[in-house]
N, C-alpha and C. Protein backbone atom coordinates (compact mmCIF):
# COMPACT_ATOMS: atom_id res chain seq x y z
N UNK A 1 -107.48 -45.21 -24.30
CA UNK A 1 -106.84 -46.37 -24.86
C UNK A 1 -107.44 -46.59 -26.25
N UNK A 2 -107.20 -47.19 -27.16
CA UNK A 2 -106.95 -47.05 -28.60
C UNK A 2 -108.09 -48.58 -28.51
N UNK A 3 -107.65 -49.49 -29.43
CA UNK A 3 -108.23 -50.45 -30.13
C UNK A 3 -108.25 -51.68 -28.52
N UNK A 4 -107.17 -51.88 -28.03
CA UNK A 4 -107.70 -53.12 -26.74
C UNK A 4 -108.01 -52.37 -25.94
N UNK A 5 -109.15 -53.36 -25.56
CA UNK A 5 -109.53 -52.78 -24.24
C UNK A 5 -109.08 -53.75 -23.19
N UNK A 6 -107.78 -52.45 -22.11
CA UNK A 6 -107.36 -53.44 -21.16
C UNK A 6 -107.71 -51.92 -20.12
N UNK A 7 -108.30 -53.59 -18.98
CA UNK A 7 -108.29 -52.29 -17.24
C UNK A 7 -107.83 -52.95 -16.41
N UNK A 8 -107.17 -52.40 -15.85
CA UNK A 8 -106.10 -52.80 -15.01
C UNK A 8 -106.36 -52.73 -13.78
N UNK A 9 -106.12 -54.04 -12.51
CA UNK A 9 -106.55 -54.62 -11.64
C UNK A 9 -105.95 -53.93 -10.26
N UNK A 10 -106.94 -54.01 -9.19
CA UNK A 10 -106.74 -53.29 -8.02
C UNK A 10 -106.06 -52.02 -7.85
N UNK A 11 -105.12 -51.63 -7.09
CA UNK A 11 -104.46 -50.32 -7.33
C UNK A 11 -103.45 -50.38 -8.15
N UNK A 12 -103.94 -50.77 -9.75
CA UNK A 12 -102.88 -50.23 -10.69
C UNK A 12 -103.23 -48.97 -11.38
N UNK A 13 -102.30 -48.31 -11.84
CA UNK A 13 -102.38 -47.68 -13.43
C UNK A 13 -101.80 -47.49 -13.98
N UNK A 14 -102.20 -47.14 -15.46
CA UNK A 14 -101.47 -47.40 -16.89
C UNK A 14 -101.36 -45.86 -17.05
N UNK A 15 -100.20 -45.63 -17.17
CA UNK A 15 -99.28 -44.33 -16.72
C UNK A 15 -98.50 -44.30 -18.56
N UNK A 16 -98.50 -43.49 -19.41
CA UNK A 16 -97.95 -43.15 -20.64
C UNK A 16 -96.69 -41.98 -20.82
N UNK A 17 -96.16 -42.11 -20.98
CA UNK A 17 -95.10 -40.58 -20.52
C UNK A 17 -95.01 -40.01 -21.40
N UNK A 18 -94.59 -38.55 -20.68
CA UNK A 18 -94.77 -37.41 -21.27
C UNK A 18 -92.89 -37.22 -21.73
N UNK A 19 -92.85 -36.77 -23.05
CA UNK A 19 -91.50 -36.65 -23.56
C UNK A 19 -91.16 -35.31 -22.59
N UNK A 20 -89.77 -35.05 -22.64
CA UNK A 20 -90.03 -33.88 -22.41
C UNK A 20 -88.89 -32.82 -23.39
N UNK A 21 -88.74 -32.28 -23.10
CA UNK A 21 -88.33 -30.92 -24.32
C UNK A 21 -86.96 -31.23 -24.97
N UNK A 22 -86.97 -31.10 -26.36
CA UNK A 22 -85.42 -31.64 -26.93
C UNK A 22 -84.80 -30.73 -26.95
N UNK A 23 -85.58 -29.01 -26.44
CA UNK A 23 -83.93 -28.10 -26.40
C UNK A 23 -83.86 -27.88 -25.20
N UNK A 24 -82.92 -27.16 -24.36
CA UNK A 24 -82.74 -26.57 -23.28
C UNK A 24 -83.33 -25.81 -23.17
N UNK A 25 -83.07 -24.44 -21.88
CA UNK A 25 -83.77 -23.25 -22.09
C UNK A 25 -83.29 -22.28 -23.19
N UNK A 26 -81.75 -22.52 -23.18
CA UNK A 26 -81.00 -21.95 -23.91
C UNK A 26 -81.15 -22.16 -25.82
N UNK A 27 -81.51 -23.24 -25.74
CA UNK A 27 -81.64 -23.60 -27.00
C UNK A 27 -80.44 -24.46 -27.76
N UNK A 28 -80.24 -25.06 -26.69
CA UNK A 28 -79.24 -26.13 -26.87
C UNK A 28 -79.96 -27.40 -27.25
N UNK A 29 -79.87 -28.30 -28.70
CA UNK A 29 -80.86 -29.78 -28.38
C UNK A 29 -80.27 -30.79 -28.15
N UNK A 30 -80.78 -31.76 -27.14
CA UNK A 30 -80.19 -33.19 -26.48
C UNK A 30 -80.26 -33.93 -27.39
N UNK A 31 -79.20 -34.34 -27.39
CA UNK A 31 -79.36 -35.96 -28.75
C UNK A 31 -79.92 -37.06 -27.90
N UNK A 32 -80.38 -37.98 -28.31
CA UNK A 32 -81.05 -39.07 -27.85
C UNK A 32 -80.03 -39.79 -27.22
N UNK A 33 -79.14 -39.90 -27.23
CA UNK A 33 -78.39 -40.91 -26.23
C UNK A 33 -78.12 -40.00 -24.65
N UNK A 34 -78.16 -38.63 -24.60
CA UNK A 34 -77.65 -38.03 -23.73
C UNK A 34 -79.23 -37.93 -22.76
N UNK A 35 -80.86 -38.45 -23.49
CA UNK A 35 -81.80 -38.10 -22.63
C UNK A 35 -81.62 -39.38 -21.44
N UNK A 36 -83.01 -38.82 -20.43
CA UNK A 36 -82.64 -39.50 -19.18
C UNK A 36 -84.27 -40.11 -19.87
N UNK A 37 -85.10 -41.33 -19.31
CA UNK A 37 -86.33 -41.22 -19.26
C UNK A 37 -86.89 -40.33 -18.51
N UNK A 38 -88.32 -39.26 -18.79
CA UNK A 38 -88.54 -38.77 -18.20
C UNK A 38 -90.09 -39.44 -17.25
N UNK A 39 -89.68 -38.86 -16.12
CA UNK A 39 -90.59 -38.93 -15.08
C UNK A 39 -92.09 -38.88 -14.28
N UNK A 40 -92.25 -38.61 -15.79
CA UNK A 40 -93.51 -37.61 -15.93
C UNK A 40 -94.39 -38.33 -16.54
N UNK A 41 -95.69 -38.22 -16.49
CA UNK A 41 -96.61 -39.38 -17.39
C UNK A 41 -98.23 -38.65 -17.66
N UNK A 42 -99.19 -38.88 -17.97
CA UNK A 42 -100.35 -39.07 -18.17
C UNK A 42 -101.08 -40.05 -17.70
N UNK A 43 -102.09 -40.31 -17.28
CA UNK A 43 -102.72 -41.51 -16.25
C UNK A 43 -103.78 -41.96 -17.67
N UNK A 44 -103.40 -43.20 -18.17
CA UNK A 44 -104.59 -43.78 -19.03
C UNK A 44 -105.53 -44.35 -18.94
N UNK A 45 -105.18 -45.27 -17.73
CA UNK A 45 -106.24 -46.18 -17.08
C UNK A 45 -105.68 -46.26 -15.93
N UNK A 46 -106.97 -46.48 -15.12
CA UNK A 46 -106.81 -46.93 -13.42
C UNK A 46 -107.55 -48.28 -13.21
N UNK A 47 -107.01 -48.93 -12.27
CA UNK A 47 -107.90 -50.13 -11.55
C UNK A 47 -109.23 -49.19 -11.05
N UNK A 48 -110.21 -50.09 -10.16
CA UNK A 48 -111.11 -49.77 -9.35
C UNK A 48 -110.44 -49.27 -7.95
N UNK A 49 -109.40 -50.45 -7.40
CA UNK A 49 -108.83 -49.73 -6.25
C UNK A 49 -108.68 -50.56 -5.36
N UNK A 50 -107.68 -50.00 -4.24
CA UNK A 50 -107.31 -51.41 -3.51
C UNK A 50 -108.63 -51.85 -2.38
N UNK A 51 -107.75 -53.09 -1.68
CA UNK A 51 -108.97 -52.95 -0.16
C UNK A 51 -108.26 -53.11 0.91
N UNK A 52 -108.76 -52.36 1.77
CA UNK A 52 -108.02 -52.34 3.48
C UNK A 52 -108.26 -53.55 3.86
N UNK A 53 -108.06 -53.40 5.15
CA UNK A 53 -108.05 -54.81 6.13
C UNK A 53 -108.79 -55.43 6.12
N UNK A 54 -110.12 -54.85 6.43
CA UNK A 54 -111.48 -55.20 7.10
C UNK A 54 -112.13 -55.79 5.00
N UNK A 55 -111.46 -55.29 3.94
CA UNK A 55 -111.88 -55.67 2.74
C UNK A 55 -112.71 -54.77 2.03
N UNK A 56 -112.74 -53.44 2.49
CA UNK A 56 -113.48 -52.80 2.33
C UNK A 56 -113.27 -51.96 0.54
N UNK A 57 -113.42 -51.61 -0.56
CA UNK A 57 -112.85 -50.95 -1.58
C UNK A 57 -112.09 -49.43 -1.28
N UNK A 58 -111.22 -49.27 -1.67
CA UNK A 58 -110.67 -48.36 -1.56
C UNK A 58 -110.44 -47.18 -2.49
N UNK A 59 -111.03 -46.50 -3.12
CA UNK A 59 -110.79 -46.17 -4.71
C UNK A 59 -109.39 -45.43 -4.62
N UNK A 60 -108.85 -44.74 -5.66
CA UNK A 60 -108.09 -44.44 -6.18
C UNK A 60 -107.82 -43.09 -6.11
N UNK A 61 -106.54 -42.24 -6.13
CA UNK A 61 -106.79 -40.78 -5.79
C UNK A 61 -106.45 -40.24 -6.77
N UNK A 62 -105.67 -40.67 -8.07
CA UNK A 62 -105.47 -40.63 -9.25
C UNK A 62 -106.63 -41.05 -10.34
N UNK A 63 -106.86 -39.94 -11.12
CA UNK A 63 -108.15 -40.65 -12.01
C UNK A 63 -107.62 -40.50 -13.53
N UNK A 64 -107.96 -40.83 -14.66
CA UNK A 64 -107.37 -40.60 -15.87
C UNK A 64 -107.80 -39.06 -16.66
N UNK A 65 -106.36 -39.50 -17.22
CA UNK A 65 -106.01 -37.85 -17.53
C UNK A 65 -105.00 -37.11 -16.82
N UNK A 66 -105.07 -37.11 -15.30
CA UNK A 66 -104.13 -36.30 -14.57
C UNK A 66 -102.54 -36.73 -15.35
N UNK A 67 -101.81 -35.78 -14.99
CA UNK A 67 -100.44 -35.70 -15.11
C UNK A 67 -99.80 -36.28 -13.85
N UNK A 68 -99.03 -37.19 -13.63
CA UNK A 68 -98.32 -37.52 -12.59
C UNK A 68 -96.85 -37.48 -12.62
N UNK A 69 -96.14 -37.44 -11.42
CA UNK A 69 -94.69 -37.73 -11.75
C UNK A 69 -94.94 -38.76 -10.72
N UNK A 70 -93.71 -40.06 -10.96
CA UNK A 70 -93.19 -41.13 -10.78
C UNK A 70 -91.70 -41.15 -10.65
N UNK A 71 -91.43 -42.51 -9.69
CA UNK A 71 -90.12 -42.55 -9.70
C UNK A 71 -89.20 -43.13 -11.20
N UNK A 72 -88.07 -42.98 -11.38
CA UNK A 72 -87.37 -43.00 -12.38
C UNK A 72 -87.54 -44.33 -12.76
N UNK A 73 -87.21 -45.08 -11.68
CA UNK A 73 -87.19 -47.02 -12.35
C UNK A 73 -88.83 -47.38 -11.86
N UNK A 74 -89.67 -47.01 -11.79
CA UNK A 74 -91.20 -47.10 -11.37
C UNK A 74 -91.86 -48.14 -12.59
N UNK A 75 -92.75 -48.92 -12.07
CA UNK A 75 -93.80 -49.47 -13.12
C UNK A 75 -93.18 -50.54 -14.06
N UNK A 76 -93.70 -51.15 -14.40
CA UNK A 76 -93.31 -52.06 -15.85
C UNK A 76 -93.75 -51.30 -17.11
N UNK A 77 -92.85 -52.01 -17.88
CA UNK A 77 -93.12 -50.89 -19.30
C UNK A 77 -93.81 -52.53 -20.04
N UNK A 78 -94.94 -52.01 -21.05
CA UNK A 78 -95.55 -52.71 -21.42
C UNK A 78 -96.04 -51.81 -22.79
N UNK A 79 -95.98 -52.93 -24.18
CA UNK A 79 -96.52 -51.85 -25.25
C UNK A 79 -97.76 -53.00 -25.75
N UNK A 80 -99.13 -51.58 -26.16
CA UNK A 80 -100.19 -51.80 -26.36
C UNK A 80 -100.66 -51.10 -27.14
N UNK A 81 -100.93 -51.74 -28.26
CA UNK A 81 -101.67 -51.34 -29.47
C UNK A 81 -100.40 -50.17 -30.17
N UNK A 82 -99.42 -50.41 -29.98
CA UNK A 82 -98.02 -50.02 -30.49
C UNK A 82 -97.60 -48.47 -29.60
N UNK A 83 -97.84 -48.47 -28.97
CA UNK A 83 -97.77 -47.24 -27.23
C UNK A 83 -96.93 -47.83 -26.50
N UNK A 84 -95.53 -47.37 -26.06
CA UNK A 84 -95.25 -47.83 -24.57
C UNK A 84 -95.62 -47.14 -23.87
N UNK A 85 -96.09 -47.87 -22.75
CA UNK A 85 -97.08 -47.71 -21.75
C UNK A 85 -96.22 -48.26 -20.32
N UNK A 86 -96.49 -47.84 -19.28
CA UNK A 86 -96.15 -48.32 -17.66
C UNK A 86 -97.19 -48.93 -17.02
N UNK A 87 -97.17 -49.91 -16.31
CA UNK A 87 -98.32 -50.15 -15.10
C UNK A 87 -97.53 -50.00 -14.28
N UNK A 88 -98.48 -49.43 -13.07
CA UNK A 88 -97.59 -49.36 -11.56
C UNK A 88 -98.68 -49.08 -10.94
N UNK A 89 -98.23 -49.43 -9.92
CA UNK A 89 -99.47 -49.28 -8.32
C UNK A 89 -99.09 -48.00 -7.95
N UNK A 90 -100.33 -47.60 -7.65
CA UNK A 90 -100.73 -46.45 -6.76
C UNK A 90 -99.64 -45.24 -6.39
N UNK A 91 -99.04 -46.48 -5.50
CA UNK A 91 -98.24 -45.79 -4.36
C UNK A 91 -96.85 -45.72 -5.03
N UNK A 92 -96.51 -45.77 -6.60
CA UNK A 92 -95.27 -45.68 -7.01
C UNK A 92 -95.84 -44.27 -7.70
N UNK A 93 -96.56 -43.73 -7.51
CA UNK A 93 -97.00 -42.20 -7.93
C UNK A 93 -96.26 -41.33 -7.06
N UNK A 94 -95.62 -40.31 -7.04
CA UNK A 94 -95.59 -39.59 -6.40
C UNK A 94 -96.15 -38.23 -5.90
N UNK A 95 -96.94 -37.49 -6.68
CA UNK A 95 -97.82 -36.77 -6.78
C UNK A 95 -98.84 -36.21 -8.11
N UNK A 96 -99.63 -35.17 -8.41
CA UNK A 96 -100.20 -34.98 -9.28
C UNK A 96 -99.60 -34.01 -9.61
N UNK A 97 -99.57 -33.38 -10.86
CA UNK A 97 -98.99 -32.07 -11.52
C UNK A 97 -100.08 -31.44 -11.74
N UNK A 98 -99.90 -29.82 -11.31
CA UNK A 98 -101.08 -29.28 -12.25
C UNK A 98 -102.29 -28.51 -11.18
């Protein structure tokens, strides 16, 4: 993260996305109205992590840096220090890339 320092609470994280390619394989390029958002992100910041029942800490299985994919409408979009950026919990991750 750049100039604020923000960390983000229980099982969140601040998820940044990854563009992804403006030609095809073919070498065809997408104009900007025809892209989809892509799905894909970078992990910037994590909470500490949730807590079970009993209250116990739970950490996180995502740490920063990893590559994740997410669902399409996932997270709030939030811009910081002129970055749009996502927060989303945990469990709107769907796995790690990589």
């Amino acid at each position: 993260m750049a100039k604020t320092k923000f960390r983000p609470l229980h099982d969140r994280v601040v998820v940044k996305r990854i563009d992804p390619e403006e030609k095809t394989k073919g070498g065809i390029i997408i104009p900007d109205t025809a892209k989809e958002k892509p799905s894909q992100g970078e992990v910037v910041a994590i909470g500490p992590g949730g807590r079970d029942e009993a209250g116990k800490l739970v950490p996180l299985d995502v740490k920063v840096g990893d590559k994740v994919l997410f669902g399409k409408w996932s997270g709030t979009e939030i811009k910081l220090d002129g970055q749009d950026l996502l927060i989303m919990k945990e469990s709107d991750i769907m796995g790690i890339v990589g």
